[in-house]
Each structure stands twice: as C-alpha cells, then as structure tokens.
Protein backbone atom coordinates (compact mmCIF):
# COMPACT_ATOMS: atom_id res chain seq x y z
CA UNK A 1 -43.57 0.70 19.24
CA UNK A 2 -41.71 -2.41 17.76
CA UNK A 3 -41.84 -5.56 19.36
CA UNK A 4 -39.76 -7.10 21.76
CA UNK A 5 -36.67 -8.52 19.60
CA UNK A 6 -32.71 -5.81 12.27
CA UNK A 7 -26.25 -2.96 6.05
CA UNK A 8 -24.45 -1.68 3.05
CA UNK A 9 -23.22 -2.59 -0.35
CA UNK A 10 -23.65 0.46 -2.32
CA UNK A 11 -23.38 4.41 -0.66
CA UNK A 12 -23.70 7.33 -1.70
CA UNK A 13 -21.72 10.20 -0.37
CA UNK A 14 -22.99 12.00 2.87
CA UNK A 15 -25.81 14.60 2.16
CA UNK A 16 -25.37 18.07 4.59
CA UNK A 17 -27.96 17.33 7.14
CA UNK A 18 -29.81 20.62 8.53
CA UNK A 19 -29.01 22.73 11.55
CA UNK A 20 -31.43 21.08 13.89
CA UNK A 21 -31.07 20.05 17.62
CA UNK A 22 -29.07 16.19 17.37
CA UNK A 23 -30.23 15.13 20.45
CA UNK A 24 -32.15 11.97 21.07
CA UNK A 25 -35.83 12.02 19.74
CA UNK A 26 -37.73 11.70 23.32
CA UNK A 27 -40.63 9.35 23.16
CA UNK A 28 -44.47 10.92 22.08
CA UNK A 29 -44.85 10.14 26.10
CA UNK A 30 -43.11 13.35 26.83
CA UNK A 31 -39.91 14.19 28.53
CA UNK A 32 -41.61 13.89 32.04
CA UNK A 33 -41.76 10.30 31.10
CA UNK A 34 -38.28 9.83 29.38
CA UNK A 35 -36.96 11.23 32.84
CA UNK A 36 -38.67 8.44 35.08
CA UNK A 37 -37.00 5.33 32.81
CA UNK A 38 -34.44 3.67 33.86
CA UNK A 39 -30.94 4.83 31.91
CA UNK A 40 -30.39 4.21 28.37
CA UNK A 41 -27.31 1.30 28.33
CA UNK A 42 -25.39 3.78 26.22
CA UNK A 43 -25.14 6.48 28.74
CA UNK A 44 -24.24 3.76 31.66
CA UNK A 45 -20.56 3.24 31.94
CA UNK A 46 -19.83 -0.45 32.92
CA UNK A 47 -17.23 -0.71 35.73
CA UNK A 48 -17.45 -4.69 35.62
CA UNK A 49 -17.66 -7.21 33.01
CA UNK A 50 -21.26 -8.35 34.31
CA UNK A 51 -22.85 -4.25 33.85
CA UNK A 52 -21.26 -5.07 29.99
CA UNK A 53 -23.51 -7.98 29.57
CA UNK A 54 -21.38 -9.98 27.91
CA UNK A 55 -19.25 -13.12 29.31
CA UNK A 56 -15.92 -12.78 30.37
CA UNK A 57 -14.90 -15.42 27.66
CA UNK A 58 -15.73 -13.21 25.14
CA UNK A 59 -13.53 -10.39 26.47
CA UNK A 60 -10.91 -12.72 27.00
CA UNK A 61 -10.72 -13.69 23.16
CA UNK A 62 -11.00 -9.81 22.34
CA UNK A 63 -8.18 -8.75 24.54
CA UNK A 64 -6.02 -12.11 23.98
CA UNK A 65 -5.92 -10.96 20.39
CA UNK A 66 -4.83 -7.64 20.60
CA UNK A 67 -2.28 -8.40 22.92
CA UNK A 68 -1.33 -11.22 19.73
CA UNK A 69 -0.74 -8.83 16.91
CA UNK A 70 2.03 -7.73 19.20
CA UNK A 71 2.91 -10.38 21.86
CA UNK A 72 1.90 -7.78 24.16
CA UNK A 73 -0.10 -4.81 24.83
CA UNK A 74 -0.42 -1.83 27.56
CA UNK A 75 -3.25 -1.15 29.36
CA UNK A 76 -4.23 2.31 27.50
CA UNK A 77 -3.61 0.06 23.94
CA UNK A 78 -6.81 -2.14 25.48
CA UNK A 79 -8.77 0.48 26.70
CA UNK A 80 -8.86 2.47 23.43
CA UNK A 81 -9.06 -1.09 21.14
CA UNK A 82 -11.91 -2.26 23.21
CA UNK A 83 -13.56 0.66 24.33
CA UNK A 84 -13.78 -0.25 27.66
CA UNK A 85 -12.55 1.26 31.06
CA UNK A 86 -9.65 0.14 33.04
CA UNK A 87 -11.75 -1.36 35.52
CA UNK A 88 -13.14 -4.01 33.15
CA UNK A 89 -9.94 -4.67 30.92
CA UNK A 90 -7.72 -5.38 34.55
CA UNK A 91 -10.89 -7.96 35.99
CA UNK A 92 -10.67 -9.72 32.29
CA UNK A 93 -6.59 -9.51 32.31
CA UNK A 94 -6.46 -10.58 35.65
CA UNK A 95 -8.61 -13.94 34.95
CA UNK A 96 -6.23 -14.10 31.86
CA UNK A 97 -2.60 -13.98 34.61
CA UNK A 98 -4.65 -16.53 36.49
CA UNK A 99 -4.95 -18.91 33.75
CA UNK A 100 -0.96 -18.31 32.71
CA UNK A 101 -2.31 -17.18 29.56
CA UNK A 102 -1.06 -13.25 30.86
CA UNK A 103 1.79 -12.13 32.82
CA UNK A 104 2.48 -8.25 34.14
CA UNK A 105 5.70 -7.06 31.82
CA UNK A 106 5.85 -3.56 33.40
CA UNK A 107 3.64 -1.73 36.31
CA UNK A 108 4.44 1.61 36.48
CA UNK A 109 3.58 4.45 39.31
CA UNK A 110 0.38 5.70 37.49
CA UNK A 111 -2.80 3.44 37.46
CA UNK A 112 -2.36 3.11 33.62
CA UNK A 113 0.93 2.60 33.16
CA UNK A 114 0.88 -1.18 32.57
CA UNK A 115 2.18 -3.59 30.20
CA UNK A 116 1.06 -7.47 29.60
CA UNK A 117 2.80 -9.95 28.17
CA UNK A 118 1.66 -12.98 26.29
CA UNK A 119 2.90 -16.27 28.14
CA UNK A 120 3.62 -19.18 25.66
CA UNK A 121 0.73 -21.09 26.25
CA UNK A 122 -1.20 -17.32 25.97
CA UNK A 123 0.41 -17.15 22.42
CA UNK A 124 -1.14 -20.62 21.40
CA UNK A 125 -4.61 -19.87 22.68
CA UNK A 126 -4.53 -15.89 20.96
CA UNK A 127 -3.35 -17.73 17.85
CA UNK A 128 -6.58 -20.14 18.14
CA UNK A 129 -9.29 -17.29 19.16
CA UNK A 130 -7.90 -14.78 16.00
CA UNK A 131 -8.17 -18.75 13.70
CA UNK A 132 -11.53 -18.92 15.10
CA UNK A 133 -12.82 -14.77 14.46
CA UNK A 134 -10.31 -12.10 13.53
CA UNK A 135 -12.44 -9.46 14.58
CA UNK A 136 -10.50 -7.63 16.41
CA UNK A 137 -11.96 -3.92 17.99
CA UNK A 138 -14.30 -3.04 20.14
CA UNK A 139 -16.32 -4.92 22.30
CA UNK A 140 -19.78 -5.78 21.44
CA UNK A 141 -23.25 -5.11 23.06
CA UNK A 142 -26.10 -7.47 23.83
CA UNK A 143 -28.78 -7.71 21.15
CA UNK A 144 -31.34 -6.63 23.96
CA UNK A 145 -29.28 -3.47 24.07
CA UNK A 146 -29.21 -2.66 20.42
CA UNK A 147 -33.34 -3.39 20.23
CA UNK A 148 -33.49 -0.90 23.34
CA UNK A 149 -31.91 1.45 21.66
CA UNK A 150 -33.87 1.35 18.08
CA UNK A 151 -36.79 1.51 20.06
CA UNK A 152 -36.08 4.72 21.58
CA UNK A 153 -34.84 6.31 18.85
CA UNK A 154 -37.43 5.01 16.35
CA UNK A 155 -37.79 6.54 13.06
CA UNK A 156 -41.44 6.88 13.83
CA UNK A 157 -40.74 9.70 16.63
CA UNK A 158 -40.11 11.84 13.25
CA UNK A 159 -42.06 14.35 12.83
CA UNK A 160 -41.78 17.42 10.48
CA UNK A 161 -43.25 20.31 9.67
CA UNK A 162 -43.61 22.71 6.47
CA UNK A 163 -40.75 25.51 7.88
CA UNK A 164 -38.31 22.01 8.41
CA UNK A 165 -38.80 20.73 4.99
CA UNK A 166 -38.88 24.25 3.49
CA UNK A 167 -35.71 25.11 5.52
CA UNK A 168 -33.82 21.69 4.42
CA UNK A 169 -34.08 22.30 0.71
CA UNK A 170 -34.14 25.80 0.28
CA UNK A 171 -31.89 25.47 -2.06
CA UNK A 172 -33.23 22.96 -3.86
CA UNK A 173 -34.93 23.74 -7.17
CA UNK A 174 -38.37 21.60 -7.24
CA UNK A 175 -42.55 21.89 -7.18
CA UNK A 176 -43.08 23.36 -3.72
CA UNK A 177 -46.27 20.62 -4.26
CA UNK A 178 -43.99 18.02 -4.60
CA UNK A 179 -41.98 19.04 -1.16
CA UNK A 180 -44.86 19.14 0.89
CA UNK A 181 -45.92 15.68 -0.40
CA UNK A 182 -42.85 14.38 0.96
CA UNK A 183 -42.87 16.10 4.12
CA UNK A 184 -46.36 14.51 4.37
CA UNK A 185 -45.18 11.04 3.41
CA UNK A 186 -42.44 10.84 6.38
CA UNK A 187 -44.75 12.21 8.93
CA UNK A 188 -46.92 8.72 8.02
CA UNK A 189 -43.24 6.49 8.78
CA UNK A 190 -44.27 4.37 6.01
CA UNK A 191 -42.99 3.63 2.72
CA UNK A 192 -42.53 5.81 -0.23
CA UNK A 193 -42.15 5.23 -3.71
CA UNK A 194 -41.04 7.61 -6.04
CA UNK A 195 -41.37 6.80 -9.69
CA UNK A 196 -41.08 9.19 -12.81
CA UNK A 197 -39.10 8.44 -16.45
CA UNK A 198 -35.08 8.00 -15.54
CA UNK A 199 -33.36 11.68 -14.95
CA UNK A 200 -36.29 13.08 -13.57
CA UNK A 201 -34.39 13.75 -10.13
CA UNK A 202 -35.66 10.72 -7.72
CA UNK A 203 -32.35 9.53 -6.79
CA UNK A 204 -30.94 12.56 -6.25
CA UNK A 205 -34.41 13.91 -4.19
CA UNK A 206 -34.25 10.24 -2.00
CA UNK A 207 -30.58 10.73 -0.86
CA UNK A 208 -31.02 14.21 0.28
CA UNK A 209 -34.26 13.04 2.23
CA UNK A 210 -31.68 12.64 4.94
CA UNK A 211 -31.33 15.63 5.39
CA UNK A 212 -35.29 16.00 6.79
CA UNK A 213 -34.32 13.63 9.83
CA UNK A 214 -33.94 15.46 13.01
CA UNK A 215 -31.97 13.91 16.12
CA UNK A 216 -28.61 12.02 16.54
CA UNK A 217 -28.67 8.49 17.13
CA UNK A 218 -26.32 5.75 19.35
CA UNK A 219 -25.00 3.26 17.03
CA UNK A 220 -23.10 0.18 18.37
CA UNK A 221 -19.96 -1.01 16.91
CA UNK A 222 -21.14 -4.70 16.80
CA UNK A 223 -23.46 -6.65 18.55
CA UNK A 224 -22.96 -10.21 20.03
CA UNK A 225 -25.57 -12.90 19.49
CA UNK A 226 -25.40 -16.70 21.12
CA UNK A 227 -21.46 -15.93 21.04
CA UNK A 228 -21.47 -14.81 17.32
CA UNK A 229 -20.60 -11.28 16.57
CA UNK A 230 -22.48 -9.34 13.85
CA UNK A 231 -20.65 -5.63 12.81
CA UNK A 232 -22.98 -3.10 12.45
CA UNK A 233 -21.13 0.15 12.58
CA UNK A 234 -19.86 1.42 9.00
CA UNK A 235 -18.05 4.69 8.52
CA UNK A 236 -19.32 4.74 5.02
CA UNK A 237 -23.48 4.72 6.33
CA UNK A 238 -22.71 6.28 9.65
CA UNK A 239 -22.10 9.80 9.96
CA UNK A 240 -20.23 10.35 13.83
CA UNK A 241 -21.72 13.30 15.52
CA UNK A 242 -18.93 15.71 16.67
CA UNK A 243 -18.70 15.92 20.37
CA UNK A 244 -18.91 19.96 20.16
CA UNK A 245 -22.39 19.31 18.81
CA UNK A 246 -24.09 17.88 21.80
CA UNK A 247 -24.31 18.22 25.00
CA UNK A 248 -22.23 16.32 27.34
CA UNK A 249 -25.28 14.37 28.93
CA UNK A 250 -26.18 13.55 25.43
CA UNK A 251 -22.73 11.76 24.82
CA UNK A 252 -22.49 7.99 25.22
CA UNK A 253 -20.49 7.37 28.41
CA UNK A 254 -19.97 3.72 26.68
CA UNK A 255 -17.53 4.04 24.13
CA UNK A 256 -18.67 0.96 22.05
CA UNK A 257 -21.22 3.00 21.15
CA UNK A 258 -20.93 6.09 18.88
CA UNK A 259 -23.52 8.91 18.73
CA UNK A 260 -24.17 9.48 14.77
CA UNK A 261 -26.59 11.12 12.50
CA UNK A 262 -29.43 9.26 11.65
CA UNK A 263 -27.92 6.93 8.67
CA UNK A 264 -29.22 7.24 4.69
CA UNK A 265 -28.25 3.95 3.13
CA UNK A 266 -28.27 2.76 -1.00
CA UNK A 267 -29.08 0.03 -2.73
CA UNK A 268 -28.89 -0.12 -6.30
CA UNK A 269 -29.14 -1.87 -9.06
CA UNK A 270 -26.71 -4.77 -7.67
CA UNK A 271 -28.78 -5.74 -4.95
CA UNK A 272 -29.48 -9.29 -4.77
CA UNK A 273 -31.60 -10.83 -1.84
CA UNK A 274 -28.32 -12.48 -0.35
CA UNK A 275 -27.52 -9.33 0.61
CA UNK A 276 -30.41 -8.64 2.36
CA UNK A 277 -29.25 -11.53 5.20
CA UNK A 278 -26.64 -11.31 7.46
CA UNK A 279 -23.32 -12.29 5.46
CA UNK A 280 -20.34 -14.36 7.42
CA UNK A 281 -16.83 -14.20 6.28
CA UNK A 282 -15.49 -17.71 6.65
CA UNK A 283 -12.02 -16.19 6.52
CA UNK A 284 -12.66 -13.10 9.16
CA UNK A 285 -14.95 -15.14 11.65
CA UNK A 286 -17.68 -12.86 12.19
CA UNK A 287 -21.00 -11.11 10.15
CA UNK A 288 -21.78 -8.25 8.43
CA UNK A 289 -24.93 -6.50 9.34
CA UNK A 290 -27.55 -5.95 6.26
CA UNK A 291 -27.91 -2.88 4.35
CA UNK A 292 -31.38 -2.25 6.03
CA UNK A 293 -30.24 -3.01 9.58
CA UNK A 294 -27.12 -0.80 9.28
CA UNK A 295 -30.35 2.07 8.38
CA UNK A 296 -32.42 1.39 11.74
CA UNK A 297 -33.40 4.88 12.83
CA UNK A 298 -33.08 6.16 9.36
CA UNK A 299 -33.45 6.07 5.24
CA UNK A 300 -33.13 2.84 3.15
CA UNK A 301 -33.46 3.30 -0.34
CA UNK A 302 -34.06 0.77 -3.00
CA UNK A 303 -32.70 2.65 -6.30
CA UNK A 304 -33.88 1.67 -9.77
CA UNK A 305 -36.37 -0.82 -8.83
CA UNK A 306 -36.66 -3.21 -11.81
CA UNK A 307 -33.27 -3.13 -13.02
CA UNK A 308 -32.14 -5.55 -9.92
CA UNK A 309 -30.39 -9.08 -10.43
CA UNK A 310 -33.70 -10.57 -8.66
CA UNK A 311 -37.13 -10.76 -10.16
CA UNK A 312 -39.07 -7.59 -8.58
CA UNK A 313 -41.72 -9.55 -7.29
CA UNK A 314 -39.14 -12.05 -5.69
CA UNK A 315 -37.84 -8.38 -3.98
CA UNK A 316 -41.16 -7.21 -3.04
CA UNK A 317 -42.27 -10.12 -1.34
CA UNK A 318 -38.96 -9.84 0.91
CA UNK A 319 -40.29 -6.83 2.26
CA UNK A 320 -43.70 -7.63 2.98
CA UNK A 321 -42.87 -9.41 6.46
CA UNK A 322 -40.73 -6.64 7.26
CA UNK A 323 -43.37 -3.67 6.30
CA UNK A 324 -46.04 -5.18 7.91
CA UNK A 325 -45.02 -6.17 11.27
CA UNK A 326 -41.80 -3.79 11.10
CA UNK A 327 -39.06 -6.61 12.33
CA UNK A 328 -37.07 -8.65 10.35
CA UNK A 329 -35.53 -12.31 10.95
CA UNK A 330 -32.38 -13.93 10.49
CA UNK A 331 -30.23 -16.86 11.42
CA UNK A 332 -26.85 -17.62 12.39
CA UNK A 333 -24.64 -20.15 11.19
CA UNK A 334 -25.22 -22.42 14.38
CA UNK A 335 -29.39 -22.26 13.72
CA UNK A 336 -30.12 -19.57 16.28
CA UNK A 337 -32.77 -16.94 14.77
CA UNK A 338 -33.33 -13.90 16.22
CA UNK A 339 -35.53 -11.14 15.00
CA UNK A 340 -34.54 -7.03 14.93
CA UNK A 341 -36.41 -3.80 14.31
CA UNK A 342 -36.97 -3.12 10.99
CA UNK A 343 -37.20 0.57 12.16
CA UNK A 344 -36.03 2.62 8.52
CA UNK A 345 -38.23 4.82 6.02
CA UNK A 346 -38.37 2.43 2.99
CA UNK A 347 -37.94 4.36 -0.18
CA UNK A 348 -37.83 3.06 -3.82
CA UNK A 349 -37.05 4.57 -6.72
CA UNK A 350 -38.16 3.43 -9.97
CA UNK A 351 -38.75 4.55 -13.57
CA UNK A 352 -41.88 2.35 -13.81
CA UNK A 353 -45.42 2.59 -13.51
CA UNK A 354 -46.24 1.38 -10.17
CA UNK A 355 -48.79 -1.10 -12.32
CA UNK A 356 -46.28 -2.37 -13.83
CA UNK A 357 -44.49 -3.74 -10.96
CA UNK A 358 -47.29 -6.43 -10.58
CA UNK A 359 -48.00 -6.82 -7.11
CA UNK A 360 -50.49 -5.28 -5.21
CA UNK A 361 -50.07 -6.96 -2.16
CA UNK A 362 -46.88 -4.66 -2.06
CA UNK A 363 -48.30 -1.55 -3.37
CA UNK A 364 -51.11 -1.74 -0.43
CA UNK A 365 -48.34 -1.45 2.15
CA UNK A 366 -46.70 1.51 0.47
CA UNK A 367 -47.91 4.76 2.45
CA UNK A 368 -47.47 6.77 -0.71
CA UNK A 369 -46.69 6.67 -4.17
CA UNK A 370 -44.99 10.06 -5.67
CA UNK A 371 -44.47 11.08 -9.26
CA UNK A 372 -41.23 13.02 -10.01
CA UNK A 373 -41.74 13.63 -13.81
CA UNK A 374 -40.15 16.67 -15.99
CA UNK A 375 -39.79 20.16 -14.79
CA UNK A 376 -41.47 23.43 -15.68
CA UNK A 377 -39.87 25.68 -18.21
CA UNK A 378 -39.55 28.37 -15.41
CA UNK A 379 -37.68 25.23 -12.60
CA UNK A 380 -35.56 23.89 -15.67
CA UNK A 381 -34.24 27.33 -16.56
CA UNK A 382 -33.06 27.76 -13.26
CA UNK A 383 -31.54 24.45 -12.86
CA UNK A 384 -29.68 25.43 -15.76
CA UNK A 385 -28.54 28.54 -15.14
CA UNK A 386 -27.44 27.70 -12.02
CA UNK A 387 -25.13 24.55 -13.19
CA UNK A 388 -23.58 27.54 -15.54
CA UNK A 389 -22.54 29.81 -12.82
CA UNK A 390 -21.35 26.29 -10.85
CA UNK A 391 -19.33 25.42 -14.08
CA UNK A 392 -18.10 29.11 -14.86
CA UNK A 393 -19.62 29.27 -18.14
CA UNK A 394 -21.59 32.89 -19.24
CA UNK A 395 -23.99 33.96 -21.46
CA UNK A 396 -25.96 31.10 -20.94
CA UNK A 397 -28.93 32.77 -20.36
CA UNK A 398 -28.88 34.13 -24.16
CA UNK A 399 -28.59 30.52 -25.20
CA UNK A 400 -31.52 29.14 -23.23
CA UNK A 401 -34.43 29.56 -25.47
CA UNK A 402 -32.31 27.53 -28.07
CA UNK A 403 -31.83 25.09 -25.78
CA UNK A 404 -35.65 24.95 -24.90
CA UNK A 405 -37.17 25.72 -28.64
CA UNK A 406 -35.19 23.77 -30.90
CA UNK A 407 -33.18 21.01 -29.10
CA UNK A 408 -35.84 19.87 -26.35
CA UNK A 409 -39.35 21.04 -29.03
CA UNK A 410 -37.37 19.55 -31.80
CA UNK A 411 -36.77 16.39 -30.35
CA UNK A 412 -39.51 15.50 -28.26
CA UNK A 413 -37.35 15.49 -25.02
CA UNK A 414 -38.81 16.53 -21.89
CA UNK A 415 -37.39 18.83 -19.48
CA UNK A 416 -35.23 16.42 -17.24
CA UNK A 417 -33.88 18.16 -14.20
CA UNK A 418 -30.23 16.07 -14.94
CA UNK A 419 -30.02 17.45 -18.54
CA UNK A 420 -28.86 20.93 -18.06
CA UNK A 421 -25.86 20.03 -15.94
CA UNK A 422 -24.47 17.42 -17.79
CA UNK A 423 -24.55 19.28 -21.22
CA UNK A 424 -23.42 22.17 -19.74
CA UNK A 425 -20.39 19.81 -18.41
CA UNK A 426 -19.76 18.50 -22.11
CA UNK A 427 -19.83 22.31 -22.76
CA UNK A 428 -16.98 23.65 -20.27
CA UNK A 429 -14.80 20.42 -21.33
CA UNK A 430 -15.22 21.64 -25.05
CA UNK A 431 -14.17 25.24 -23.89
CA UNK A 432 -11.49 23.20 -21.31
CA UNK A 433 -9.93 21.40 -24.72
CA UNK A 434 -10.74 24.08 -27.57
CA UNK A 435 -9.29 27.02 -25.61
CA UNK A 436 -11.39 30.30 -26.10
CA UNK A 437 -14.17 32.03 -24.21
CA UNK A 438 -15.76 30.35 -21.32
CA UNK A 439 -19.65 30.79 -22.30
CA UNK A 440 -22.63 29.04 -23.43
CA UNK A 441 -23.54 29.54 -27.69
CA UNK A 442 -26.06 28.17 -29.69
CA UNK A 443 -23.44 25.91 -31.26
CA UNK A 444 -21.59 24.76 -28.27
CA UNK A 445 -24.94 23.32 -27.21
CA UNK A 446 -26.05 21.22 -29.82
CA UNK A 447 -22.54 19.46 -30.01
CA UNK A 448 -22.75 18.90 -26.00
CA UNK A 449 -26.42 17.25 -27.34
CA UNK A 450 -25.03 15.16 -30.19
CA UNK A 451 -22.92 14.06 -27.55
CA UNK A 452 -25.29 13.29 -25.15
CA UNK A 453 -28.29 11.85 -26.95
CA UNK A 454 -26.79 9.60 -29.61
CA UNK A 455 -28.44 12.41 -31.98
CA UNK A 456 -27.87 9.66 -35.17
CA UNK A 457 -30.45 7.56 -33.17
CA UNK A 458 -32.54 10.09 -32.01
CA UNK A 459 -32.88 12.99 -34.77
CA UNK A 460 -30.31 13.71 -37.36
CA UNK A 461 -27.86 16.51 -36.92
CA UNK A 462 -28.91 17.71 -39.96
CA UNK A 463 -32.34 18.49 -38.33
CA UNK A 464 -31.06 19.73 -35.48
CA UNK A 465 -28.67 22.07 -37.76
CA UNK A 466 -31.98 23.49 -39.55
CA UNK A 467 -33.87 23.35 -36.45
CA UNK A 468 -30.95 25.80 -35.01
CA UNK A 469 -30.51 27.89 -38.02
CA UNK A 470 -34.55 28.54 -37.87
CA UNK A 471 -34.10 29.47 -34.60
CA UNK A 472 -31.44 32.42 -35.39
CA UNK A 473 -33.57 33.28 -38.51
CA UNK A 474 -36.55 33.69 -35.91
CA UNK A 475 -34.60 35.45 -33.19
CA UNK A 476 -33.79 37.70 -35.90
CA UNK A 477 -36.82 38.76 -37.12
CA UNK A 478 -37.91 39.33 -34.21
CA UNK A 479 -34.87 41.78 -33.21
C-alpha cells in the first residue's frame, strides 16, 4: 500500500481489452474485509455541499459560470454540467439568491422545473470567476478522495495467470517464452523494459499490455487542491466503462466520477521533463494532470527511450523518487506541494542496450529487463501471411521463400515482425495504381523492398536482381 498522500501528450489508439469481470480489484485482504470498510466516496451520493467536501465558494464559481455563458441556466442544465444532485445545486443557488448574485426566472410544478437568472451584479462577479479559471464542468473531488481511490484500486492488486495472458493475445503472433515473461513481469508491479533493434515489435507488444489488466476503475473528472483545480479525466487515456457492463452496485452513484478501464498512456519521443509536472494554462485558469498521473491504476509507457529531447540520464533520474517510494510530488502555482500515488506499471521501450543507457542506479529498480529481437522463420511467415489475407493480396505464400532467401539472406536483414506488413502494403498500393491481379510475385516484392530499404544504400538492385534471378534458377532445378 502507498502512502498517505500523482497525464497525456502523446496516445495511442485504444487496444480491445479482454472479456474479464470490470469490477473493482478487492484488496489481497479479501472481500470479507472490503465489506466491513466504510463506503468508497464514489459510490456515496452527496445530498449537501459539506458530504462533497468541497466549499461552497467553489460551487458558487462553478455554477455562477454556467449560468454566464447564457445569463441563465435551469436547474437540470446544472445538474448535468456539474454532476451534482438537485439537492446540492438548490443549497449553492440559494446562497447565490441570497447574495443578489441569483434570482428565480421560472418555478414550475415539477421539482426540476426551474430557471435562474443572473442579477447584474451576478453578471459582474460570473464575468470575474470565468477571468479568474474558465474551467467550466464538473465539480471536483478532494485530493484525499482521489488518493482513496488509487489506493483501492492499485495496480499492484494485479495479478495474472498463464490462461489470462494466453487468452489476451491469442491472436497475437509471438515466442510463447516471451508471453510468459511478461505475464511474470506484471505479477512483480514493477518496471519493465523492453529493448530489442527498432521494428522488432516492442511498441506495438507495450500498448496491447493493456489489454492484461483486469478490473474497471473510478476516475475523477478533476480534483481540487488548496482552491486550485487540476483536470485529470481525458477521453483520449480513459476508456468509460459502459453501464451494461457492470453491475449497478458497481456504478459510481457520484457522477463526477466515471467508472473506466484501467488507462494505457504514451509517451514518445517528444517527451520533455516539463511535461512530467503539472502544466497551468494562464489563459484557461486551471492544470493539466501529468501523463503518469492520468495512468494511476494502469500502463505508462516511455517509447523510444534515447531518442527524447532530455538527456536519458536527466529522464531516469526523474523516475527514481517515483519508483522507489511509488509517489510523486508537485507544486502549485501558490507554493503548496502535495504528493500522489505513483500507482502505474512503468514500461520503456528502447532500441538500446540497457548498458548503454548508463545508469545503474536506474536499471536496479527495473523489475525486469526483456529482449524483443527478430522472429523465427516459422513466427515471421505467419506474420506475413496473415498481413496478405488482411490486405487481400494471394499467392503470397509461393513468394515467401523469395522473400526469406534472397531479400532478407541477401541483405543481412533480420526477420523484423513490422517488415512483412508494410511491404506487403507497398505491394497492394502497386497492384491499387498498376491495375492487374491482386497477389504477391517475386517481382512485386523486391520493388516494395527498394522502396522500403533505400536499396542504393543498402545493396544494389542489381544484386538484388541476380540474387532473385538465382533464386528462380534454383526453384527451378529443383522442380
């Protein structure tokens, strides 16, 4: 467990996650246990401001500035902009008619049909909250809340076994060795490094590592520090579980949270370590969470380690606090600092030696180090004939051993699992521009690998040519 007191530049799109149970991970305790606490803040719906934990003030600006983008708002407007019940928006409106900023336009025979109406000294102070923080949407929760909720929903309640990992990527051509490595390496919740020559298949392996996590997680719109508010929910990280897919007593009752999929988040080679710290928008008001923080309860990968703006060891030693003691720190504008869980599965992806990267002190607190490196002739014939039949191209199978003995033999090239599909691409667009037959030659192949490879700076066509006609020749003979 964490201690007491953690977002997005770069994503990828949405891997399928697997057909497993979504609802919360219980605590190694046991469910005996998880019965006796006290009820989780998300499933808890507030019927006064003080059960939301936050101070009326701060409600007041929210609501004040939805009623300003149109001088005046209904009650069923507020409720669904500020996910909160009616109870709570008519105690903060009715503070707001108090203080003439408010006044009742319409009141109507049902409980919900009602209509306020900015006064004009309401106008002037709406006009001053939305100068001072546009955000504008629903209302945040405490920071004690969020940690509560990390904490219970911990990446380190993972756990997997052989039939899960099998069942994820059965569809997945790759060494069943190297699977159960990784199934291994999550079990641990610690870091993982995967490293290999570029094409190998790490990126692609990491952001379909996702789809290994079991349970659903709450996720809170924002969060509200010392009267700041920091954004943490992203539609582009965060995956919203569909209500059909849990049970009801699984759903948060509190609206500003939203029950999601644990999140898979990418970095890449633009990450710098500014955006590792919370970022304010001097023009919106308020902060965007981190990449890491908007991955509590879930993946953070680090993609091509090496080829970052920042020195790697200047990126490495950022995560040494974090790995170790598994919070992280940050500060607000105004000096506060607060510290979050640092509660992700660290992955990095590089296409160096992990000697190379120079720093031991880093390496130590990686749980494992995996090598992704070519494929077998057997895996890499199957990767390609299956991009084929994806791209609608035939004979390809006749055209393989070409492919194998005198493009890959003749050059030197290994057998990279992202080679087959994108010749085979350059392929069908050939066929796509040319016109004719929809299949795989000899021919078509080494053009798609002129194409490819640069061949005038690899191996001349002209060996490539002899290299394919001694191919026939042999095929020949041997027919």
């Amino acid at each position: 467990m964490i201690g007491d007191q953690k977002i997005e530049h770069t994503e990828f799109g949405h891997a399928q996650h697997a057909p497993r149970s979504l609802e919360a991970v219980p605590s190694p305790t046991g469910l005996d246990a998880a019965r006796r606490e006290p009820a989780a803040p998300w499933h808890i719906l507030p019927r006064t401001v003080a059960e939301t934990g936050l101070d009326i003030s701060l409600l007041l600006g929210l609501l004040m500035k939805v009623a300003y983008l149109h001088r005046s708002a209904t009650l069923v407007t507020l409720m669904d902009t500020i996910k909160l019940p009616a109870m709570v928006i008519n105690e903060v409106a009715a503070y707001a008619v108090r203080e003439r900023m408010l006044e009742v336009a319409h009141r109507g025979a049902n409980d919900l049909d009602v209509r306020f109406h900015l006064t004009d000294a309401g106008y002037v102070r709406a006009a001053e909250f939305t100068a001072r923080c546009s955000y504008v949407g629903a209302a945040p929760v405490t920071l004690e809340a969020y940690v509560e909720s990390v904490q219970r929903h911990s990446i380190q309640f993972a756990s997997l076994s052989k039939t899960d990992v099998t069942t994820a990527f059965s569809t997945f051509v790759m060494p069943p060795d190297l699977l159960d490595d990784v199934g291994v390496a999550l079990n641990t919740s610690r870091a993982l490094m995967l490293y290999g020559p570029a094409g190998g298949g790490k990126t692609y392996l990491a952001q379909h590592l996702g789809m290994l996590l079991p349970g659903a997680v709450p996720v809170p719109h924002a969060i509200t520090i010392a009267g700041e508010i920091i954004q943490i929910f992203d539609p582009l990280v965060h995956v919203v579980q569909e209500d059909e897919e849990g049970p009801l007593a699984r759903r948060p009752l509190d609206r500003r949270w939203q029950m999601c999929h644990r999140p898979a988040v990418l970095s890449g080679g633009e990450l710098t370590l500014e955006m590792l710290e919370l970022r304010y928008d001097g023009t919106t008001g308020f902060y965007q969470a981190p990449p890491h923080m908007k991955a509590n309860c879930g993946i953070y990968i680090v993609d091509d380690l090496g080829r970052q703006q920042v020195g790697v060891s200047e990126l490495l030693n950022r995560w040494i606090v974090p790995l170790d003691r598994r919070v992280d720190m940050f500060s607000l504008r105004n000096g506060v600092r607060f510290t979050v869980p640092f509660d992700v599965w660290p992955i990095f992806s590089t296409n160096l030696e992990p000697a190379q990267l120079g720093d031991d002190a880093f390496l130590r607190r990686l749980g494992s180090k995996l090598y992704v490196g070519p494929l077998s002739v057997a895996d890499y014939r199957e990767v390609y004939l299956r991009a084929a039949q994806d791209l609608g191209l035939h004979n390809a199978d006749a055209a393989f051993n070409y492919l194998r003995e005198a493009l890959h033999e003749g050059s030197g090239k290994p057998l990279l699992a992202c080679i087959p599909r994108d010749l085979l691409r350059l392929v069908a667009s050939a066929v796509q521009y040319h016109g004719g037959p929809s299949e795989v030659t000899a021919e078509a192949l080494r053009r798609a690998w002129d194409i490819y490879f640069c061949s005038h700076t690899d191996f001349k066509t002209t060996d490539s040519m002899s290299a394919g006609m001694g191919w026939r020749q042999d095929k020949q003979a041997r027919t």
